[in-house]
Protein backbone atom coordinates (compact mmCIF):
# COMPACT_ATOMS: atom_id res chain seq x y z
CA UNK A 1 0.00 0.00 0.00
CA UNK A 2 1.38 3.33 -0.76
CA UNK A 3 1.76 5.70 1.78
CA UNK A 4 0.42 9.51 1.99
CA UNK A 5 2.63 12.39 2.97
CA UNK A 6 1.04 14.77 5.02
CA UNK A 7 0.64 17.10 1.62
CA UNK A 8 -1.58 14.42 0.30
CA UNK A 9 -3.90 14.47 3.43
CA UNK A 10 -4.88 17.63 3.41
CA UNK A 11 -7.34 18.29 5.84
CA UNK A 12 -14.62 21.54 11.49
CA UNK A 13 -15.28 24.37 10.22
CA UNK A 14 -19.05 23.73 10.23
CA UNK A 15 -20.76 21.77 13.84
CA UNK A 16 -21.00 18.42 12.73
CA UNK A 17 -24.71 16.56 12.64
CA UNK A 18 -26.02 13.85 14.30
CA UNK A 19 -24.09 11.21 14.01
CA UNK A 20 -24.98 7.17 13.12
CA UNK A 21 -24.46 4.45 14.94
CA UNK A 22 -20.38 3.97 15.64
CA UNK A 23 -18.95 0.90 14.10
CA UNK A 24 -16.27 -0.54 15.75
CA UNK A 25 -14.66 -2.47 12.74
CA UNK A 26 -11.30 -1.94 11.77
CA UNK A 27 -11.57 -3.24 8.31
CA UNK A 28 -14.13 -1.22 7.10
CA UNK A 29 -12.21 2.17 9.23
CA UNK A 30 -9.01 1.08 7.37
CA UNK A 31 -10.75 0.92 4.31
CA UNK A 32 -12.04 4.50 4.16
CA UNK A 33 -8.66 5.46 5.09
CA UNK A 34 -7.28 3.63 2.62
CA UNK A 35 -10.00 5.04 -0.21
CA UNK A 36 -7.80 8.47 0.49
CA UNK A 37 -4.60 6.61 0.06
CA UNK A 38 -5.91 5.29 -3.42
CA UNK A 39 -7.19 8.72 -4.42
CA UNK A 40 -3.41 9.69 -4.28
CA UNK A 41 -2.24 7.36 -6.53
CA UNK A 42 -4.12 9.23 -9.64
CA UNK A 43 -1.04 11.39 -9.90
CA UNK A 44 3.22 10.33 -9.66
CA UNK A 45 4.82 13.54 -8.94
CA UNK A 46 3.99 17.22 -8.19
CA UNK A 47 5.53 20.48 -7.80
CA UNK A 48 4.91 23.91 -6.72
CA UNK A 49 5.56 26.71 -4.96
CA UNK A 50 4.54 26.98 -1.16
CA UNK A 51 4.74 30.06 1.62
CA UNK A 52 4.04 29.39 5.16
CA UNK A 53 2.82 32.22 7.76
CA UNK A 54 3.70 30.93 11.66
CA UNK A 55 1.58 32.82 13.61
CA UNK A 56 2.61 32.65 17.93
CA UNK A 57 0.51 33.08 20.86
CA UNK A 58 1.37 37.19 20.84
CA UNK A 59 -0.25 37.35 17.49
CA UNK A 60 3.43 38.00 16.16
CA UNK A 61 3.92 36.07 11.89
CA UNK A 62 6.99 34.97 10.30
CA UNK A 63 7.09 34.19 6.69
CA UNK A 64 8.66 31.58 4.46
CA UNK A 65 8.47 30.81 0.81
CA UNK A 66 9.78 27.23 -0.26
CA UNK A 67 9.50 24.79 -3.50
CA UNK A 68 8.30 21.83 -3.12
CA UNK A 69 8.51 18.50 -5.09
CA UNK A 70 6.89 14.75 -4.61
CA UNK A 71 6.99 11.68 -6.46
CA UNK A 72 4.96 8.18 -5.83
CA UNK A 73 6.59 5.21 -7.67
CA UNK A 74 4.77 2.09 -6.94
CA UNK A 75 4.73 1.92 -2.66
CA UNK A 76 7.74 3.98 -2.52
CA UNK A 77 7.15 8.35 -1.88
CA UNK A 78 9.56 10.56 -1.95
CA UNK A 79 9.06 14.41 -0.58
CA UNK A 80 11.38 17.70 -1.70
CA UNK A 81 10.87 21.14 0.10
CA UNK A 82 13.37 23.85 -0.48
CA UNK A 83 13.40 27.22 1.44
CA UNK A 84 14.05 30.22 -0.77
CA UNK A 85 13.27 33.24 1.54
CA UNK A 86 13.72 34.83 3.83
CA UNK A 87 17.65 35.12 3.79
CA UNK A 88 18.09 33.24 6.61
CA UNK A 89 16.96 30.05 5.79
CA UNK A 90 17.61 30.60 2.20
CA UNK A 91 18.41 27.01 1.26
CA UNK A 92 17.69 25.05 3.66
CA UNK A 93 16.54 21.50 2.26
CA UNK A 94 14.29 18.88 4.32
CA UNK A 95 14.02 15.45 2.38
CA UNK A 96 11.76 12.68 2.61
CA UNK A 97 11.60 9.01 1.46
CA UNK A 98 9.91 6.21 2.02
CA UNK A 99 10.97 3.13 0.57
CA UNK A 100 10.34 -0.40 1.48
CA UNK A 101 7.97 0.51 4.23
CA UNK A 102 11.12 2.29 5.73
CA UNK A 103 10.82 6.76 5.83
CA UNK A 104 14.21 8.30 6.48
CA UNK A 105 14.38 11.91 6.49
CA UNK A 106 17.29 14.83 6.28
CA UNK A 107 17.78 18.29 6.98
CA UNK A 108 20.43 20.56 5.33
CA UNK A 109 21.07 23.45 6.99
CA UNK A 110 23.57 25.27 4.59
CA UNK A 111 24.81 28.27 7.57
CA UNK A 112 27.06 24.96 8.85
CA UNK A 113 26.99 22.78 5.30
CA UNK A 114 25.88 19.51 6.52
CA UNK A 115 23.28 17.32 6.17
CA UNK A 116 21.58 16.47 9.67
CA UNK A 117 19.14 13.08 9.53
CA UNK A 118 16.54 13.35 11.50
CA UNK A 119 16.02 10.39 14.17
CA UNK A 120 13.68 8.70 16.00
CA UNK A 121 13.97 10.74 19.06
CA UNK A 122 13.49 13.81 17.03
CA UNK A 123 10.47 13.42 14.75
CA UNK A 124 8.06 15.32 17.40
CA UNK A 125 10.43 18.30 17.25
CA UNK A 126 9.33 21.66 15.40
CA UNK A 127 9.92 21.98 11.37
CA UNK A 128 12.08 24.94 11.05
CA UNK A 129 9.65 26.82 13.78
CA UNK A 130 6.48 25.75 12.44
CA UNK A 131 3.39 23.89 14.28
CA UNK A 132 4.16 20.68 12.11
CA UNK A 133 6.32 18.64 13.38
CA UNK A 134 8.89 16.15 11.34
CA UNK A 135 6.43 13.38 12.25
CA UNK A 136 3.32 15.50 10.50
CA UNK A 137 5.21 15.79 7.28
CA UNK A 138 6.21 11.92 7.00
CA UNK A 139 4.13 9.03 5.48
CA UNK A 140 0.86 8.47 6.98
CA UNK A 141 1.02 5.07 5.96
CA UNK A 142 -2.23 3.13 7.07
CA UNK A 143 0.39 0.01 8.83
CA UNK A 144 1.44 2.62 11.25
CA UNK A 145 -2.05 2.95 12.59
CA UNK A 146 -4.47 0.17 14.79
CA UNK A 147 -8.10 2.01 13.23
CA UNK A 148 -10.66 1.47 16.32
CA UNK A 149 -14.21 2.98 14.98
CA UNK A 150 -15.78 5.19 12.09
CA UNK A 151 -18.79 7.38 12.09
CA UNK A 152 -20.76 8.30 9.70
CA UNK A 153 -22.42 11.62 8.70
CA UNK A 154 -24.34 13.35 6.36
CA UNK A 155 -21.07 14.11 4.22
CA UNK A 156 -18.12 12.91 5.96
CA UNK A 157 -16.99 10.04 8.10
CA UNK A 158 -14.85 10.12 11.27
CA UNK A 159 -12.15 7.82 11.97
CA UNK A 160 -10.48 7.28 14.82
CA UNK A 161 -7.03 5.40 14.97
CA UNK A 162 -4.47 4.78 18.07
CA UNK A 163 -0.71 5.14 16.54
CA UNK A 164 1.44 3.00 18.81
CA UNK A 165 5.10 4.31 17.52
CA UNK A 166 4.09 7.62 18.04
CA UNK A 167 5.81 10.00 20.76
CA UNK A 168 3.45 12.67 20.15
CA UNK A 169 0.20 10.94 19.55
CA UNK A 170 -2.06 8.86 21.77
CA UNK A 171 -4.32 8.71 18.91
CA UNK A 172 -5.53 10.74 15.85
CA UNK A 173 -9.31 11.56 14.14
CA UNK A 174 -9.50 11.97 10.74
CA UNK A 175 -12.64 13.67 8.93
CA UNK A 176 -12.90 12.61 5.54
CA UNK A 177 -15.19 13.48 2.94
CA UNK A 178 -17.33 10.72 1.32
CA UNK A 179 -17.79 11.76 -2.03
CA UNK A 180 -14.51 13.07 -2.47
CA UNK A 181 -12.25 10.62 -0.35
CA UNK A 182 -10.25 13.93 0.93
CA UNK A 183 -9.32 14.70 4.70
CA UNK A 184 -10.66 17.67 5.85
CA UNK A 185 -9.44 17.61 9.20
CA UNK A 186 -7.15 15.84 11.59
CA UNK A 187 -7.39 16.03 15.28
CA UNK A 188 -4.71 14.87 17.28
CA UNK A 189 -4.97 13.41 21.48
CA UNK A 190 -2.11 13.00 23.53
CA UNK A 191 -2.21 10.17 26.27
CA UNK A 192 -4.75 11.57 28.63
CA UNK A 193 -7.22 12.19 25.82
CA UNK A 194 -6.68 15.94 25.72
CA UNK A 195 -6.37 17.28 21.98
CA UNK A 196 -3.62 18.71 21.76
CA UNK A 197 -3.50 19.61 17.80
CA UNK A 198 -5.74 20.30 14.53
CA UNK A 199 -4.97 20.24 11.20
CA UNK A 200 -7.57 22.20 8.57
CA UNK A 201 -8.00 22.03 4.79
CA UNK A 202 -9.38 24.57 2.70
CA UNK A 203 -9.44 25.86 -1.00
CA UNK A 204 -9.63 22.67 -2.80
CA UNK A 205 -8.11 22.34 -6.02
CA UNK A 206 -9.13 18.99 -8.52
CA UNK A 207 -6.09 18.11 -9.87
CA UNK A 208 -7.51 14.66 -11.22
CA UNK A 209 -10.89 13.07 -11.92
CA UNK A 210 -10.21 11.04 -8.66
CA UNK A 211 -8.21 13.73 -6.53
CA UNK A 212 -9.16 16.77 -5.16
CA UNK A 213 -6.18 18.64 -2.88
CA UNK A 214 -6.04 21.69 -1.00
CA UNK A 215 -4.40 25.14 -1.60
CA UNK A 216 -4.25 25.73 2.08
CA UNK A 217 -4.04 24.03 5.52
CA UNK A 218 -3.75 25.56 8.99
CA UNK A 219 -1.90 23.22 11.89
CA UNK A 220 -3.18 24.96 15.16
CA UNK A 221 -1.22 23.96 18.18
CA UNK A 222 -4.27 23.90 20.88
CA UNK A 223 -1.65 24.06 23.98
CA UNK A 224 0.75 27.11 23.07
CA UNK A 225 -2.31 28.58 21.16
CA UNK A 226 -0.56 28.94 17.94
CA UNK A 227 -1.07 27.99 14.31
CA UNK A 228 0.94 27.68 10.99
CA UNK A 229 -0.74 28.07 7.75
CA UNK A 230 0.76 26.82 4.36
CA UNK A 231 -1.12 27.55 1.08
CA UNK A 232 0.35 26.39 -2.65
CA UNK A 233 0.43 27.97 -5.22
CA UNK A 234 1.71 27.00 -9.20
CA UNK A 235 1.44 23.48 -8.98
CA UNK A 236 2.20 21.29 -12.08
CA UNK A 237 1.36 17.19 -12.04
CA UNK A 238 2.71 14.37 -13.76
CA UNK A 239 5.66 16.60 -15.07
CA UNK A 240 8.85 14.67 -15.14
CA UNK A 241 11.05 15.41 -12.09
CA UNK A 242 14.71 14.82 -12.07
CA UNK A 243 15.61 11.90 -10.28
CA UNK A 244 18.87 13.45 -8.18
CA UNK A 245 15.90 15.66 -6.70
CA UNK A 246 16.00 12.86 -4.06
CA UNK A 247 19.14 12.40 -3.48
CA UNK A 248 21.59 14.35 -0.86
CA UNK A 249 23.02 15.99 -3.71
CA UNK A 250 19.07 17.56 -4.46
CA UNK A 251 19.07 18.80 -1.14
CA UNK A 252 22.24 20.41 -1.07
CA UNK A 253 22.26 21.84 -4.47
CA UNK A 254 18.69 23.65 -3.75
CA UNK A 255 16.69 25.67 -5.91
């Protein structure tokens, strides 16, 4: 099964209705899941230009503009983003692959010329001051998760799924739209239950007959009473994308 990056998610604005009964059958939860995961697979690679606004608990914004470039081949992903302003993170590079079931991810931070890969330990830390973390912008692939119950509504379903590896997560919801198969929203609980993060979609673009994205999600962090938005903007599909893209020689070499 291929895997979704957290740019293919995408992702309460309105009071939700009545809901049905809840089913507590992980099949049928996985398979929803999994109808967003197939969704994805209508296009191979991607690119575009991104900014992101991070907005703190004074009210105070920071701004970043980046390019960004996927590609899907078979189960593997593989995830490009490349700050271009402001000066000071001018060329920084975060990379992302997932291959054989396995995601590794690297960080070049070009003020000290090195490439940094990101462990374990450190994929609930802050991306480059944002409210995503390294874990939010890795694979969301559906192996990682134990579903527990879906509900269903007039227009979406809500799925609920523990994720065991996580240091950051107890367990996440995901609202996901039924006729389109895209997440609208994520909501994220830490270990007491307490929800501690939201992710938002908005602006939805069809890029494909199957696959509808957005131009813009929000992350709000719930605790420090924060949020990050990023929207995209130019993006191209199915365009052939240089292979070295991926490599450590695509991060360092940048725009």
């Amino acid at each position: 099964m291929k895997q979704l990056t957290i740019f293919a998610l995408f992702l309460f604005l309105a009071p939700l209705a009545s809901s049905q009964e809840r089913i507590t059958d992980e099949d049928e939860a996985r398979a929803i899941f999994e109808n967003v995961d197939d969704r994805r697979s209508s296009i191979s690679t991607e690119t575009a230009e991104m900014s992101m606004e991070i907005t703190d608990s004074r009210n105070r914004t920071r701004s970043r503009t980046m390019q960004f470039w996927s590609k899907i081949e078979g189960d593997d992903t593989y995830s490009l983003i490349i700050f271009s302003a402001p000066g000071n993170v001018r060329g920084t590079g975060f990379l992302s692959v997932n291959e054989d079931g396995n995601t590794t991810q690297r960080l070049y931070l070009p003020t000290v010329g090195r490439i940094q890969l990101i462990g374990s330990g450190e994929r609930g830390d802050s991306f480059m001051g944002s409210d995503f973390t390294y874990e939010d912008l890795g694979d969301q692939d559906p192996d990682d998760y134990e579903f527990e119950w879906l509900e269903e509504y007039d227009e979406r379903y809500r799925v609920r799924a523990s994720k065991p590896e996580s240091e950051q997560y107890a367990y996440v919801e995901f609202e996901i739209d039924k006729e389109r198969y895209t997440l609208l929203n994520i909501h994220y609980f830490d270990r007491e239950g307490t929800q501690i993060k939201r992710l938002e979609a908005e602006n939805f673009e069809q890029l494909t007959d199957q696959l509808w994205s957005p131009a813009k999600m929000t992350m709000f962090d719930l605790v420090e009473e924060r949020h990050t938005v990023i929207e995209w903007n130019n993006r191209t599909i199915n365009e052939p994308v240089e292979e070295w893209r991926f490599t450590e020689r695509g991060l360092r070499r940048g725009i």
